[in-house]
N, C-alpha and C. Protein backbone atom coordinates (compact mmCIF):
# COMPACT_ATOMS: atom_id res chain seq x y z
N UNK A 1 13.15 -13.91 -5.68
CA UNK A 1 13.27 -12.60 -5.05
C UNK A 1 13.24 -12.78 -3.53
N UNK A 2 13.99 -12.00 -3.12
CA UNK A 2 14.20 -12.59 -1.58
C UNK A 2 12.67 -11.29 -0.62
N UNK A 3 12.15 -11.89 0.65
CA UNK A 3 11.49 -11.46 1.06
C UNK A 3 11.60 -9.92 1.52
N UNK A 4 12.33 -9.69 1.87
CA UNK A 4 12.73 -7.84 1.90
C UNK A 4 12.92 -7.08 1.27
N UNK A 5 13.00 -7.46 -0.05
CA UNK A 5 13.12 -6.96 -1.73
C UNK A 5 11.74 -6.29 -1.48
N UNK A 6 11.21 -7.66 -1.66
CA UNK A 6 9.61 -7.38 -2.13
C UNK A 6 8.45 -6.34 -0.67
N UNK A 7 8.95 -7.06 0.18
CA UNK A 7 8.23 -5.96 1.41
C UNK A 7 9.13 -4.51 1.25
N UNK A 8 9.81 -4.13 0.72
CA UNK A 8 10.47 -3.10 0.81
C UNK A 8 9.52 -2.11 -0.83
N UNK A 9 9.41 -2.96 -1.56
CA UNK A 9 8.28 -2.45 -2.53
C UNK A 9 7.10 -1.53 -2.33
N UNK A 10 6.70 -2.05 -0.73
CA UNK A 10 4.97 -2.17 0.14
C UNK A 10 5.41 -0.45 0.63
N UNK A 11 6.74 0.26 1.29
CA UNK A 11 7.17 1.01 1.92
C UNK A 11 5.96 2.33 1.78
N UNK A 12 5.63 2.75 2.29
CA UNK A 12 3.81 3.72 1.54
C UNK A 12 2.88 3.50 1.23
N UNK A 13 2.67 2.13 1.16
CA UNK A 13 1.58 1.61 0.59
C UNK A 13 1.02 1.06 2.58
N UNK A 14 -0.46 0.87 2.63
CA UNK A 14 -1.43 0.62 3.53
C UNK A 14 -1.08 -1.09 3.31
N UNK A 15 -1.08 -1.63 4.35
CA UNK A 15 -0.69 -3.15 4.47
C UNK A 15 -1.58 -3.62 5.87
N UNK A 16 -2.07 -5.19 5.88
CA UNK A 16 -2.48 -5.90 7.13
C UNK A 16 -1.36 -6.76 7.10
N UNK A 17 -1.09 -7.03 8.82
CA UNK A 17 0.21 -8.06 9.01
C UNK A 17 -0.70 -8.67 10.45
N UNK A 18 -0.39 -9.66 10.29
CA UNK A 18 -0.87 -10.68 11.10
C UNK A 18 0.22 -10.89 12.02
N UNK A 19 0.12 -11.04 13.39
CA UNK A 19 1.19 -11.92 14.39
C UNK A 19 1.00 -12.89 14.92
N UNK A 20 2.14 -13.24 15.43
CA UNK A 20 1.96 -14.77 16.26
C UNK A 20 0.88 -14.17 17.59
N UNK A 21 0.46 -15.83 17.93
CA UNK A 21 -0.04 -15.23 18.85
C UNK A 21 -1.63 -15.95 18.99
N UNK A 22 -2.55 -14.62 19.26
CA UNK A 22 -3.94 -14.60 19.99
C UNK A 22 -4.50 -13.72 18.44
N UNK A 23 -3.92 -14.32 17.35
CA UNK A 23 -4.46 -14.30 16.19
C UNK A 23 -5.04 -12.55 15.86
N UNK A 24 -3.55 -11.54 15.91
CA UNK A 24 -3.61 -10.44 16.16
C UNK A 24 -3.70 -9.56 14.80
N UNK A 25 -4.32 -8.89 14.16
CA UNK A 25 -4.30 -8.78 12.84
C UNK A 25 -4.30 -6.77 13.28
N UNK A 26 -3.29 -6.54 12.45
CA UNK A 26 -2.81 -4.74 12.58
C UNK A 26 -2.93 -4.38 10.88
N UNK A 27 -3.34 -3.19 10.89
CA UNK A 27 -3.67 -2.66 9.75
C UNK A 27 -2.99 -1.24 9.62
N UNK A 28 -2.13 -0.78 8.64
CA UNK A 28 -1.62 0.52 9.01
C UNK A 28 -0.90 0.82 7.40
N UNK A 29 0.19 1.94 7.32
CA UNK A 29 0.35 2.34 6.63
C UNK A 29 2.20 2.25 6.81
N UNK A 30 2.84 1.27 5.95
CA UNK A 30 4.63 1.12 5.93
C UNK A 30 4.80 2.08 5.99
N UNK A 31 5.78 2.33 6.83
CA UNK A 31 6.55 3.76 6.97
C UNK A 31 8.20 3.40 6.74
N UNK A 32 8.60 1.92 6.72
CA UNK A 32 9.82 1.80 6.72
C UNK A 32 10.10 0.34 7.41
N UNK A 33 11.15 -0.50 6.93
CA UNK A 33 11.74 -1.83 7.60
C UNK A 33 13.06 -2.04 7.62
N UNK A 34 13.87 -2.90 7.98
CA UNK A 34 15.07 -3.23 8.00
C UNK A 34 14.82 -4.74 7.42
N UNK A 35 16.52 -5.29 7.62
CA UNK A 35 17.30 -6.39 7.02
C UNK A 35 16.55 -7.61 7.94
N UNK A 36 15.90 -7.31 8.95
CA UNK A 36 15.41 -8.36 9.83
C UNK A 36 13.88 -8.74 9.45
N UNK A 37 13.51 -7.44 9.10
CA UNK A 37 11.75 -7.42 8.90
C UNK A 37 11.18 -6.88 10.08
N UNK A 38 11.81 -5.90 10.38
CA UNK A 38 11.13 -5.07 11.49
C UNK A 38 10.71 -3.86 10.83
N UNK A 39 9.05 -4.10 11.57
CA UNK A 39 8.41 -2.84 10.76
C UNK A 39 7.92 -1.36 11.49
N UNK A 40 8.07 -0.63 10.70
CA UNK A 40 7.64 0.45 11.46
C UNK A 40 6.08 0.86 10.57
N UNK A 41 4.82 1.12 11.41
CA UNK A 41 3.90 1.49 10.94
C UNK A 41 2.99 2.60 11.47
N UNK A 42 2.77 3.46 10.23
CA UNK A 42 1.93 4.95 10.71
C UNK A 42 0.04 4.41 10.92
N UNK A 43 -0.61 5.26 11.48
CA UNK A 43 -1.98 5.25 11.17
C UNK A 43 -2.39 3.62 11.55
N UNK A 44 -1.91 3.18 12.63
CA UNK A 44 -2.33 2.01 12.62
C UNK A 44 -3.08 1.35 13.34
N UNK A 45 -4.13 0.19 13.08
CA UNK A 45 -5.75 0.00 13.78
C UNK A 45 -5.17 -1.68 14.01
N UNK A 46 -6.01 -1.59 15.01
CA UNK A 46 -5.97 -3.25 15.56
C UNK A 46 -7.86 -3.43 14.35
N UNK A 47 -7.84 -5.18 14.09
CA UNK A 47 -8.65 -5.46 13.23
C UNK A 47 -9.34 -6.45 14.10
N UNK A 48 -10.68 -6.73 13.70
CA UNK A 48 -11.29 -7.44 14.71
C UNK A 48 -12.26 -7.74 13.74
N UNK A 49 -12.46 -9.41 13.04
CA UNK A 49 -13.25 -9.50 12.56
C UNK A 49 -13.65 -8.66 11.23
N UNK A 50 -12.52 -8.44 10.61
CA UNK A 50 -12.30 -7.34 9.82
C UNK A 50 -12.80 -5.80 9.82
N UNK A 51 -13.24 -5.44 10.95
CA UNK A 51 -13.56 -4.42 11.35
C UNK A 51 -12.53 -3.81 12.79
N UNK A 52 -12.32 -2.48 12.09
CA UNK A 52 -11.57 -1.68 13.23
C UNK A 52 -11.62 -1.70 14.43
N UNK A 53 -11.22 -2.08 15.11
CA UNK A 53 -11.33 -2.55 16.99
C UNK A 53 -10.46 -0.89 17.94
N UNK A 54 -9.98 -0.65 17.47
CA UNK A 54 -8.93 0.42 18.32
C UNK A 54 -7.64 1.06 17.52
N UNK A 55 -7.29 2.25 17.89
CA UNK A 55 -6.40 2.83 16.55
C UNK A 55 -5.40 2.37 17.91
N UNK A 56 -4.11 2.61 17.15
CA UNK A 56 -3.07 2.45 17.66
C UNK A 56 -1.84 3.01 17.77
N UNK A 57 -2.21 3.89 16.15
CA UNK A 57 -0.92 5.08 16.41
C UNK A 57 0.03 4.61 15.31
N UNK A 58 1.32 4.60 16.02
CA UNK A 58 2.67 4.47 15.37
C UNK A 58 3.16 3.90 16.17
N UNK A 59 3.29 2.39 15.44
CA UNK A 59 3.98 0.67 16.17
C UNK A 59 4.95 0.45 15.45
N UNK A 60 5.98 -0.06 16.32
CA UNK A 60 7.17 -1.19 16.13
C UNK A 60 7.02 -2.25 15.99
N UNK A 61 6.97 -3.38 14.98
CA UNK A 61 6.71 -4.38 15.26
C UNK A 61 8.01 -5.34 14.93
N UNK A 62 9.07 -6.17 15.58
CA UNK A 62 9.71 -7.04 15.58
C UNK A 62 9.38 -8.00 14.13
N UNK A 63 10.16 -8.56 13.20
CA UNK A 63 9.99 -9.33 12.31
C UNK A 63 9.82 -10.33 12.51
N UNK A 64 10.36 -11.01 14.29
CA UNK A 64 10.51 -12.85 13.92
C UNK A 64 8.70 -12.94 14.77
N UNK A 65 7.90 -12.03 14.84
CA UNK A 65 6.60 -12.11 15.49
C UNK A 65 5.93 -11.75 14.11
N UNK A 66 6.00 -11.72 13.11
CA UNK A 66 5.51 -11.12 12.15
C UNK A 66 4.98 -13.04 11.01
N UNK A 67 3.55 -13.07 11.07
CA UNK A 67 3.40 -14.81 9.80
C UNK A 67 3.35 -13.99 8.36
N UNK A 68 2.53 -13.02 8.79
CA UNK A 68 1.84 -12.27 7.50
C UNK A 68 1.61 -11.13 7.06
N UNK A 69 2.28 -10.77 5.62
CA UNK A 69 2.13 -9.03 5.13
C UNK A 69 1.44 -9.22 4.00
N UNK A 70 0.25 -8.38 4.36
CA UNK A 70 -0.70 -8.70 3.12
C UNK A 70 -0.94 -7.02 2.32
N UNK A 71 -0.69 -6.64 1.36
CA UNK A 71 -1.19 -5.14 1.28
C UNK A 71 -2.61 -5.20 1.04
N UNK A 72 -2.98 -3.86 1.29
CA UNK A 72 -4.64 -3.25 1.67
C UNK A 72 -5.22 -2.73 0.11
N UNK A 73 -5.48 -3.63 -0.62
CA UNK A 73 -6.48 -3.31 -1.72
C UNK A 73 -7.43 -1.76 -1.57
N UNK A 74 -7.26 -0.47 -2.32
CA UNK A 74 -7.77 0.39 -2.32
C UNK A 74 -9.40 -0.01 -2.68
C-alpha cells in the first residue's frame, strides 16, 4: 500500500507528526493532504515531553519535513 493511501485513511482522525529538525513533535487533528504529503492540521499543539507546550492553531506543514505520522490513540 503506498504511503498516501494509508495517511489519507488518518483524514479526521487526531494524529502526532514529528519533523526534521530540533526534534519538533505537533499534535493536531488531519484536516486534509495531497500527492506530496503536505498536511494541513486543525486544533494543533506543539508537544514537549509529551505534554502540551503551546497551541498553534491551523498549520501547513510541507511533506519532505515531515519523519513521522503517528495517530493519537483515544
Amino acid at each position: 500500500m503506498f504511503p498516501n493511501k494509508k495517511i489519507q485513511e488518518l483524514v479526521g482522525t487526531r494524529v502526532q507528526v514529528e519533523m526534521k529538525g530540533e526534534k519538533h513533535l505537533l499534535e493536531g487533528t488531519l484536516a486534509s493532504m495531497d500527492d506530496h504529503l503536505n498536511l494541513y492540521l486543525t486544533d494543533t499543539s506543539e508537544m514537549t515531553n509529551g505534554t502540551k507546550s503551546r497551541s498553534m492553531g491551523n498549520v501547513v506543514l510541507r511533506g519532505n519535513n515531515i519523519v513521522l505520522i503517528n495517530p493519537v490513540k483515544a
